[in-house]
PDB file of N, CA and C in Angstrom:
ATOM      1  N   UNK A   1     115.354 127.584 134.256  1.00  0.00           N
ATOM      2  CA  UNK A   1     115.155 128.067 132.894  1.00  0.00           C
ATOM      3  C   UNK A   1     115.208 126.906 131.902  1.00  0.00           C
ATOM      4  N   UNK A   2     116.463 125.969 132.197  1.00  0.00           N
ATOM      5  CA  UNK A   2     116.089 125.118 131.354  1.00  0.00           C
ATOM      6  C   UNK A   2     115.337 124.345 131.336  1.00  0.00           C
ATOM      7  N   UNK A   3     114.614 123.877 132.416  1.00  0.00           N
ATOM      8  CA  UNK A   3     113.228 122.690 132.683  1.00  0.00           C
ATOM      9  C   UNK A   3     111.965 123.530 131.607  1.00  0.00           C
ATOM     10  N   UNK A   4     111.814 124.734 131.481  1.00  0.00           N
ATOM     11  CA  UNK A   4     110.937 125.346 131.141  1.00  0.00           C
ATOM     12  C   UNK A   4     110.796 125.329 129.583  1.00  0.00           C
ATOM     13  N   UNK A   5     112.047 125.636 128.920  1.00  0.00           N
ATOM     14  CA  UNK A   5     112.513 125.759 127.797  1.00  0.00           C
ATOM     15  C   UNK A   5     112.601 124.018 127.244  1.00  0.00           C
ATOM     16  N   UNK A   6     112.502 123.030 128.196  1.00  0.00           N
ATOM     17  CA  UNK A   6     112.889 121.338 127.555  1.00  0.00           C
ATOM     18  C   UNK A   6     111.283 121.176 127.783  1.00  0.00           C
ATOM     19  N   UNK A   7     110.071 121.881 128.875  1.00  0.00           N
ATOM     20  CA  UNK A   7     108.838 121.897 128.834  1.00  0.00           C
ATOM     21  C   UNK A   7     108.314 122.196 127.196  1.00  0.00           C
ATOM     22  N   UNK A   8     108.440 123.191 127.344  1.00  0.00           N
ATOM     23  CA  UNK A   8     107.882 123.948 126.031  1.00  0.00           C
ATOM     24  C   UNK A   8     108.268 123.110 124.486  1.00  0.00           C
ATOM     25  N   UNK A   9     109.438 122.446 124.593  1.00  0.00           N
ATOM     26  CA  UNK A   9     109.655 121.567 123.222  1.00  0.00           C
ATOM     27  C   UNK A   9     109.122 120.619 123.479  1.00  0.00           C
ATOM     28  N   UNK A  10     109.102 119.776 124.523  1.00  0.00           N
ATOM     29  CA  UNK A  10     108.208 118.358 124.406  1.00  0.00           C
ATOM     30  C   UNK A  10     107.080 118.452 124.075  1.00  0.00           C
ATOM     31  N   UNK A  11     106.160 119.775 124.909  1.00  0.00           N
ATOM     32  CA  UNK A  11     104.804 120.105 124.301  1.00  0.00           C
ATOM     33  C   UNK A  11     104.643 120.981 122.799  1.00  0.00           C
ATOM     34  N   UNK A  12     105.555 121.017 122.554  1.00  0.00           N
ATOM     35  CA  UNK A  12     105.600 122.171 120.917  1.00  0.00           C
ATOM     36  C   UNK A  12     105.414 120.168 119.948  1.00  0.00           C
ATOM     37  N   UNK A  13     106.728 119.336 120.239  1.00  0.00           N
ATOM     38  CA  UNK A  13     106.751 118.126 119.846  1.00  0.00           C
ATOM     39  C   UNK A  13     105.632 117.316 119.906  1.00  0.00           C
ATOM     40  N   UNK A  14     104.667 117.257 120.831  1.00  0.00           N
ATOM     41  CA  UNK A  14     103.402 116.514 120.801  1.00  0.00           C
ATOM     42  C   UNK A  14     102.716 116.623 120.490  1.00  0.00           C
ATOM     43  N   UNK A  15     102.642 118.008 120.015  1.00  0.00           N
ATOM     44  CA  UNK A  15     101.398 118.820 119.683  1.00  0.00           C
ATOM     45  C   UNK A  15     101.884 118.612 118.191  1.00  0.00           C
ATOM     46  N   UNK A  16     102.856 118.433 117.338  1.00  0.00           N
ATOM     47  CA  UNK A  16     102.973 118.487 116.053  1.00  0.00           C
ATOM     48  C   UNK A  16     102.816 116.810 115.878  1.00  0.00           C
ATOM     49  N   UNK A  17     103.018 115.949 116.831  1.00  0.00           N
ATOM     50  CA  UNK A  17     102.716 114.438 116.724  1.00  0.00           C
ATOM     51  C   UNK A  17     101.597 114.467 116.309  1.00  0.00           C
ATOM     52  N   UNK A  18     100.677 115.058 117.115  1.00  0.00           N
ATOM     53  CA  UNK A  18      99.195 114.714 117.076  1.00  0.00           C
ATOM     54  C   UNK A  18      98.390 115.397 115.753  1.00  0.00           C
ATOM     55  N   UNK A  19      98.895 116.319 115.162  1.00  0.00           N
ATOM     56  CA  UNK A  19      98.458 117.187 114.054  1.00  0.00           C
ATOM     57  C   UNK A  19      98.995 116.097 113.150  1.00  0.00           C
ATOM     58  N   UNK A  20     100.454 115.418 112.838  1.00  0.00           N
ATOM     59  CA  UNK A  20     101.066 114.899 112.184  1.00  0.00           C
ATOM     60  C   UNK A  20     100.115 113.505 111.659  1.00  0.00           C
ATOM     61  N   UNK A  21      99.317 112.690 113.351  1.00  0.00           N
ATOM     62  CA  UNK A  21      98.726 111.441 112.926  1.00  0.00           C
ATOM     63  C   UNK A  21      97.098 112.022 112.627  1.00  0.00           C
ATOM     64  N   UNK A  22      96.855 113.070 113.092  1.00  0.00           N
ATOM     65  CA  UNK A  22      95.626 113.549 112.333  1.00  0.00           C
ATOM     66  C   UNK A  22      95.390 113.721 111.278  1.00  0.00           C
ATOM     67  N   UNK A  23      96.036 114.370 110.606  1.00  0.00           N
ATOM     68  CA  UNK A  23      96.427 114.701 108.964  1.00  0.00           C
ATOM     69  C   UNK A  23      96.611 113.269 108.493  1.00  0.00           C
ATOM     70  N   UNK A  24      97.270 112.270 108.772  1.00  0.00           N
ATOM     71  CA  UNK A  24      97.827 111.265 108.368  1.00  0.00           C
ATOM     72  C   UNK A  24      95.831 110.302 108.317  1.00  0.00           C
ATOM     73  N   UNK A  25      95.460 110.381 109.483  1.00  0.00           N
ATOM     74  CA  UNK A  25      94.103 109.498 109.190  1.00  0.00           C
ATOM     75  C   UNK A  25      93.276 110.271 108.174  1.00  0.00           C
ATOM     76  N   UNK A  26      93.148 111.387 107.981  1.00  0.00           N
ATOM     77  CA  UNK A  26      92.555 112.444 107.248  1.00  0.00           C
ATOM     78  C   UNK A  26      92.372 111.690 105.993  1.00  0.00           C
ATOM     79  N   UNK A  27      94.180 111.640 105.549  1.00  0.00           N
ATOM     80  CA  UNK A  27      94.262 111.168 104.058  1.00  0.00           C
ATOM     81  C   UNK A  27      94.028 109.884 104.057  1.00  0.00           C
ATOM     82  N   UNK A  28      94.170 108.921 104.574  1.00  0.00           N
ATOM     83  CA  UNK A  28      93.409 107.724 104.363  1.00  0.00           C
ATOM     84  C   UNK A  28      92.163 107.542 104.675  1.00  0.00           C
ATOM     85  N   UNK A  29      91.426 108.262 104.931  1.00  0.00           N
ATOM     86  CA  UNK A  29      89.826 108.343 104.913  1.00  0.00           C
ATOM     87  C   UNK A  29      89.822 108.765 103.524  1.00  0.00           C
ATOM     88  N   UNK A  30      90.071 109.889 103.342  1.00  0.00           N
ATOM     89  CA  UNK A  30      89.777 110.098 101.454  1.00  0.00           C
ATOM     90  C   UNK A  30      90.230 109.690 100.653  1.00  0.00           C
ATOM     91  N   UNK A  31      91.841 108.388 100.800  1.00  0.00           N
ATOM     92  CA  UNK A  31      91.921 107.416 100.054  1.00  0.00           C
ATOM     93  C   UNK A  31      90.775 106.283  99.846  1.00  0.00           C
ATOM     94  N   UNK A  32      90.233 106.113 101.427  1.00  0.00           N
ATOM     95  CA  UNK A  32      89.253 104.798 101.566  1.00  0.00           C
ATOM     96  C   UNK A  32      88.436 105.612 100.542  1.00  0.00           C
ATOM     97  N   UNK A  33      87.780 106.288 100.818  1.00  0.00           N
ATOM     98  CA  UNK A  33      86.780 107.188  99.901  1.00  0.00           C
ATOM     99  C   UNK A  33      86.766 107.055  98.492  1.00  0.00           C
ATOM    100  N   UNK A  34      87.610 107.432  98.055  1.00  0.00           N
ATOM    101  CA  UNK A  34      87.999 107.125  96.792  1.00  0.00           C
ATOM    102  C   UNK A  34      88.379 105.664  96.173  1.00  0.00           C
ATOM    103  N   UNK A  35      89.216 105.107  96.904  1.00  0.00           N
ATOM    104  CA  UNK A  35      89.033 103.352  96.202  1.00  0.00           C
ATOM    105  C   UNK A  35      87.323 102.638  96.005  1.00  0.00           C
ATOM    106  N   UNK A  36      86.927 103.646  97.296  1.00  0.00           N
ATOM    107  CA  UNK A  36      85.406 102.923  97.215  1.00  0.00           C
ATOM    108  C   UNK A  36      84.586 103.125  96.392  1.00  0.00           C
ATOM    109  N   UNK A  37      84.921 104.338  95.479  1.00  0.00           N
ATOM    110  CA  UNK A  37      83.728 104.700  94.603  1.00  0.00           C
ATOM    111  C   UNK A  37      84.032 103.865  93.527  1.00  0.00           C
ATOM    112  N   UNK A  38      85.713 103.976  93.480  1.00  0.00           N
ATOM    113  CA  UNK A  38      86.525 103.649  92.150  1.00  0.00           C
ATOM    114  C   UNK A  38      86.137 102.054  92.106  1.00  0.00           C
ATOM    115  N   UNK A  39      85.455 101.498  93.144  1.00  0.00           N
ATOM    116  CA  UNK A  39      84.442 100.188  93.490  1.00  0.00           C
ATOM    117  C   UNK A  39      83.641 100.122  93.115  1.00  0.00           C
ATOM    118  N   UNK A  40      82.660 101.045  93.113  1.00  0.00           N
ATOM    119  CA  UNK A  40      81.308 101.405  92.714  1.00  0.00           C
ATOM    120  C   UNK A  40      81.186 100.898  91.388  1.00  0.00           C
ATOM    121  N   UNK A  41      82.109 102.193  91.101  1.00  0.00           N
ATOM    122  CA  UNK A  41      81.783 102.423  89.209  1.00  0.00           C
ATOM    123  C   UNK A  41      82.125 101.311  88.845  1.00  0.00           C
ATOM    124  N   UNK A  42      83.237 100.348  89.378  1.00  0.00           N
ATOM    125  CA  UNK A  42      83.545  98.997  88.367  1.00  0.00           C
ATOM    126  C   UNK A  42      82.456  98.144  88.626  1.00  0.00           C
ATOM    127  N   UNK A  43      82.231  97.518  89.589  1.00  0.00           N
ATOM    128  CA  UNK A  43      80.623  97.181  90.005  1.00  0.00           C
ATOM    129  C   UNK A  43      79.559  97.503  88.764  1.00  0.00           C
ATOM    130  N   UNK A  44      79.137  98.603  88.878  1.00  0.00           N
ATOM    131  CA  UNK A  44      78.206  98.914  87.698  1.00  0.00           C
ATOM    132  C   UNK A  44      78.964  98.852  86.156  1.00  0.00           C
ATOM    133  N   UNK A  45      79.931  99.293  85.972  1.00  0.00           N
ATOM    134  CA  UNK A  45      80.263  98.478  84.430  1.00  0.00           C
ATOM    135  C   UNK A  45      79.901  97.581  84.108  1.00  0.00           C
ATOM    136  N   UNK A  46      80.641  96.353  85.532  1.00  0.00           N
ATOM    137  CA  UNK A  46      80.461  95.336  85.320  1.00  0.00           C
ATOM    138  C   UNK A  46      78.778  94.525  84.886  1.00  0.00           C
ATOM    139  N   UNK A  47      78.155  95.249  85.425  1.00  0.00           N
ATOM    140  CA  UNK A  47      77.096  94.516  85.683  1.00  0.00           C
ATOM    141  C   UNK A  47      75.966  95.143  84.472  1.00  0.00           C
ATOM    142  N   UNK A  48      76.769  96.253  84.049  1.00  0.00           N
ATOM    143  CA  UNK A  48      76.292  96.750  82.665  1.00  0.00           C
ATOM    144  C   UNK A  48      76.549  96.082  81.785  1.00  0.00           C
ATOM    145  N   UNK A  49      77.816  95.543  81.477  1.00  0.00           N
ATOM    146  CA  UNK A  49      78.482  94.489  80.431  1.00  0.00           C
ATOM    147  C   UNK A  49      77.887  93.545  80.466  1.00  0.00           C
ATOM    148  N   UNK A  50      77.579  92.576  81.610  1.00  0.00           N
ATOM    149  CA  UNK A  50      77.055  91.567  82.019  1.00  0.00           C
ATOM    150  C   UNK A  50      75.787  91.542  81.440  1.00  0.00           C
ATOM    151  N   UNK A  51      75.135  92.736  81.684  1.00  0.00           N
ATOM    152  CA  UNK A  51      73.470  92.860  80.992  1.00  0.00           C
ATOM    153  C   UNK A  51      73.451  92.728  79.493  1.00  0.00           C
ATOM    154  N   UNK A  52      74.223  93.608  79.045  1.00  0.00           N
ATOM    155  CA  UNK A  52      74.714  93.920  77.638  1.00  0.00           C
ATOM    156  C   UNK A  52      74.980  92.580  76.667  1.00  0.00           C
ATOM    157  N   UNK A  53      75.337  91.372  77.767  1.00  0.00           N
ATOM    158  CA  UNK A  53      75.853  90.023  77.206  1.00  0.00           C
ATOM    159  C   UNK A  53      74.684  89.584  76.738  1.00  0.00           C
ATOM    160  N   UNK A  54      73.701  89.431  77.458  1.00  0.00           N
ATOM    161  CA  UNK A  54      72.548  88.476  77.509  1.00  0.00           C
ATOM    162  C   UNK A  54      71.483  89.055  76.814  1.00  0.00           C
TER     163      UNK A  54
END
């Protein structure tokens, strides 16, 4: 009974590991996502200003 019951938590435990580092890459994909645009747009300011100079 108890091998079964120390079964069932290691796999209850791995299974919340793996949800845990999934979720975890999730949000740094839509951080990358977001710094990148927040790239973009300065990029084009920039290069708006830049035009704007001359």
């Amino acid at each position: 009974m108890h091998t079964t019951e120390y079964d069932l938590a290691t796999t209850r435990l791995s299974e919340l590991r793996a949800e845990a580092d999934q979720a975890g890459r999730v949000r740094r994909l839509r951080a990358a996502r977001r710094w990148a645009r927040r790239a973009e747009y300065a990029s084009r300011r920039a290069a708006r200003a830049s035009a704007a100079v001359r």
